[in-house]
C-alpha atoms as a PDB file:
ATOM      1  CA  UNK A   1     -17.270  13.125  11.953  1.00  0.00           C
ATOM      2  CA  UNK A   2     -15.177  15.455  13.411  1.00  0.00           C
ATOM      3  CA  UNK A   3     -12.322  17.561  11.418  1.00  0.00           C
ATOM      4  CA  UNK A   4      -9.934  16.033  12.950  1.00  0.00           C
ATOM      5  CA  UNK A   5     -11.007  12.790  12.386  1.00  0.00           C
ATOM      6  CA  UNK A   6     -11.441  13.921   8.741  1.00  0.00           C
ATOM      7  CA  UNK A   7      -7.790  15.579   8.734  1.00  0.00           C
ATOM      8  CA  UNK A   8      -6.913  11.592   9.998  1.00  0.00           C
ATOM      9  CA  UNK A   9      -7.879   8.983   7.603  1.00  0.00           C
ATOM     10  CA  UNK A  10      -7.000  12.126   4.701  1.00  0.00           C
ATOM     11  CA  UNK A  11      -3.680  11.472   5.902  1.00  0.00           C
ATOM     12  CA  UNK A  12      -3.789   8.045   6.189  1.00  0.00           C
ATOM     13  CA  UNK A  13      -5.604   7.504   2.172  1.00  0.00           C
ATOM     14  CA  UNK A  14      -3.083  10.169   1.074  1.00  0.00           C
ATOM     15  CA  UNK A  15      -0.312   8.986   2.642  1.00  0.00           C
ATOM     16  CA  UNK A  16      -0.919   4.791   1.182  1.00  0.00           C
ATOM     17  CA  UNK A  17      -2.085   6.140  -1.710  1.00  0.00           C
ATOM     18  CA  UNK A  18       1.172   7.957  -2.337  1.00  0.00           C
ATOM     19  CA  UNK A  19       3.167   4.765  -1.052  1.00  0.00           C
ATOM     20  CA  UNK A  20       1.495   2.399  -3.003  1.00  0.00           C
ATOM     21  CA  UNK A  21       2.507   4.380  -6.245  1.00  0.00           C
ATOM     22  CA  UNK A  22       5.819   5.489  -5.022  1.00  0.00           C
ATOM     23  CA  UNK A  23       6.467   1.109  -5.148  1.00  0.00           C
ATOM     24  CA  UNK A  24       4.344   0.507  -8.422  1.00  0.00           C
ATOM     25  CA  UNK A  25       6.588   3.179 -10.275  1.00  0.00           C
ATOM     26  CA  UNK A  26       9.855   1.903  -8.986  1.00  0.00           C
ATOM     27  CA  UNK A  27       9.071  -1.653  -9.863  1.00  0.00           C
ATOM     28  CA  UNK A  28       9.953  -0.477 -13.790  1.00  0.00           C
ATOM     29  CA  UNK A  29      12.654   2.052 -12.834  1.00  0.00           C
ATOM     30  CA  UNK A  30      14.914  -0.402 -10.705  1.00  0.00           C
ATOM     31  CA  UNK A  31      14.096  -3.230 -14.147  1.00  0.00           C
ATOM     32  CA  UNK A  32      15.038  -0.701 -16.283  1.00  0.00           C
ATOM     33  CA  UNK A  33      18.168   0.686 -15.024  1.00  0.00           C
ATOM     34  CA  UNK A  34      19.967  -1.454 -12.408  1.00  0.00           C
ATOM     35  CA  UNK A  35      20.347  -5.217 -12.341  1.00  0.00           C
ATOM     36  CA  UNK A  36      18.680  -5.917  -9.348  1.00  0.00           C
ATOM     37  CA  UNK A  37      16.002  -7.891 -10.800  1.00  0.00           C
ATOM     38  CA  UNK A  38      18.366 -10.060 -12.756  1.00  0.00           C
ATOM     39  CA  UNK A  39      18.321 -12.799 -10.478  1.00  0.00           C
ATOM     40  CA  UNK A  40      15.849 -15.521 -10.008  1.00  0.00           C
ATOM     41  CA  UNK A  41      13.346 -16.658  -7.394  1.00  0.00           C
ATOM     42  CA  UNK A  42      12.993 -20.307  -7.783  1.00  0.00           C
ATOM     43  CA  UNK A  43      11.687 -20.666 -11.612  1.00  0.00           C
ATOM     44  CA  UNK A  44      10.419 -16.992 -11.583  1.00  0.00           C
ATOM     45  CA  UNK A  45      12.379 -13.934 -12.714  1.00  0.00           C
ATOM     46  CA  UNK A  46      12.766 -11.595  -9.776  1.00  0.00           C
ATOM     47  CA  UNK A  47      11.365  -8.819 -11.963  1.00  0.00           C
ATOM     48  CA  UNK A  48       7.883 -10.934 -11.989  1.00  0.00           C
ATOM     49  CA  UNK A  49       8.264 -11.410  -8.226  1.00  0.00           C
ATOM     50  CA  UNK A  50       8.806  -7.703  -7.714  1.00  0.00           C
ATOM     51  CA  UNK A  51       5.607  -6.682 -10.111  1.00  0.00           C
ATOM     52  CA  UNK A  52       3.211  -9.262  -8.105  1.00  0.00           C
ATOM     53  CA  UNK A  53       4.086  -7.202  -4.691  1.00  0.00           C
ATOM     54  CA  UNK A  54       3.475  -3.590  -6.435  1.00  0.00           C
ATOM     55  CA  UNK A  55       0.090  -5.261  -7.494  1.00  0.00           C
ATOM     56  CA  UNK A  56      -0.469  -7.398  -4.103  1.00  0.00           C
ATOM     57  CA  UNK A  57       0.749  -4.211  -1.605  1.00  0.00           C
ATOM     58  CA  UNK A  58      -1.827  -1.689  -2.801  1.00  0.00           C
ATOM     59  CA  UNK A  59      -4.897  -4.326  -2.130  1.00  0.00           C
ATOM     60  CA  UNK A  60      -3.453  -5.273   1.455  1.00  0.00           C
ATOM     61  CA  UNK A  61      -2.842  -1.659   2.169  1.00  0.00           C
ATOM     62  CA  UNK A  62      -6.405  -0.817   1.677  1.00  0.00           C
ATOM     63  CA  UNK A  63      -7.729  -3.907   3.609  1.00  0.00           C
ATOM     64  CA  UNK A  64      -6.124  -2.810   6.458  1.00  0.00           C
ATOM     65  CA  UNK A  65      -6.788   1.226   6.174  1.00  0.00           C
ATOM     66  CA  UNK A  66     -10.425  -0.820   6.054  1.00  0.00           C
ATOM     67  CA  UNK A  67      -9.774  -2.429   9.187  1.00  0.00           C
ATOM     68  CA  UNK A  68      -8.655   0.103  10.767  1.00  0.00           C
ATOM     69  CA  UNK A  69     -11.609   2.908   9.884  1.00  0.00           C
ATOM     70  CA  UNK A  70     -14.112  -0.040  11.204  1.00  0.00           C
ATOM     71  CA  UNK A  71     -12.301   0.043  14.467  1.00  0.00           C
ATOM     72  CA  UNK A  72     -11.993   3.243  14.450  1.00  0.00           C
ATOM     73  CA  UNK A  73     -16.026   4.424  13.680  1.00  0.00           C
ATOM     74  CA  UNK A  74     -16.856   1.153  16.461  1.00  0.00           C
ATOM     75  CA  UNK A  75     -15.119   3.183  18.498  1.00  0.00           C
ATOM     76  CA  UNK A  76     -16.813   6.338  18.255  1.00  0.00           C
ATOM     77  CA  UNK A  77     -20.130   4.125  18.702  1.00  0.00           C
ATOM     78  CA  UNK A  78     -18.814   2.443  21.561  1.00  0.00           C
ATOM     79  CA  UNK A  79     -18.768   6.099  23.101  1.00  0.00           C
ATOM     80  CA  UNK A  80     -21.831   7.731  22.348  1.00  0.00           C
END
């Protein structure tokens, strides 16, 4: 693998990594301190709504950064 390809999917793991916590931490920030989560979603609070996707995004984030490094090393293979 080439450093650039290295300095690429670093980026990439850093950069979800850092999203996926930037949305778990606000989940009890915004419950905490505004009233946005008052509401309800059918029989659900939107507060339990809002907690499922911080615990759903992080595990579709990292099926798709796997996705897209198996394209990505096919790719190299496809070449050599």
């Amino acid at each position: 693998m080439r450093n650039t390809e290295l300095a690429v999917r670093k980026r990439i793991a850093l950069g979800g990594g850092l999203s996926a916590l930037a949305v778990f931490l606000a989940v009890p920030v915004l419950t905490a301190f505004t009233p946005l989560f008052d509401g309800w979603v059918g029989p659900l609070g939107a507060g339990y709504v809002a907690g499922a996707f911080a615990i759903v995004f992080p595990l579709g984030a990292a099926f798709a950064y796997g996705r897209w490094a198996d394209r990505w090393e096919s790719r190299d293979e496809d070449r050599s």
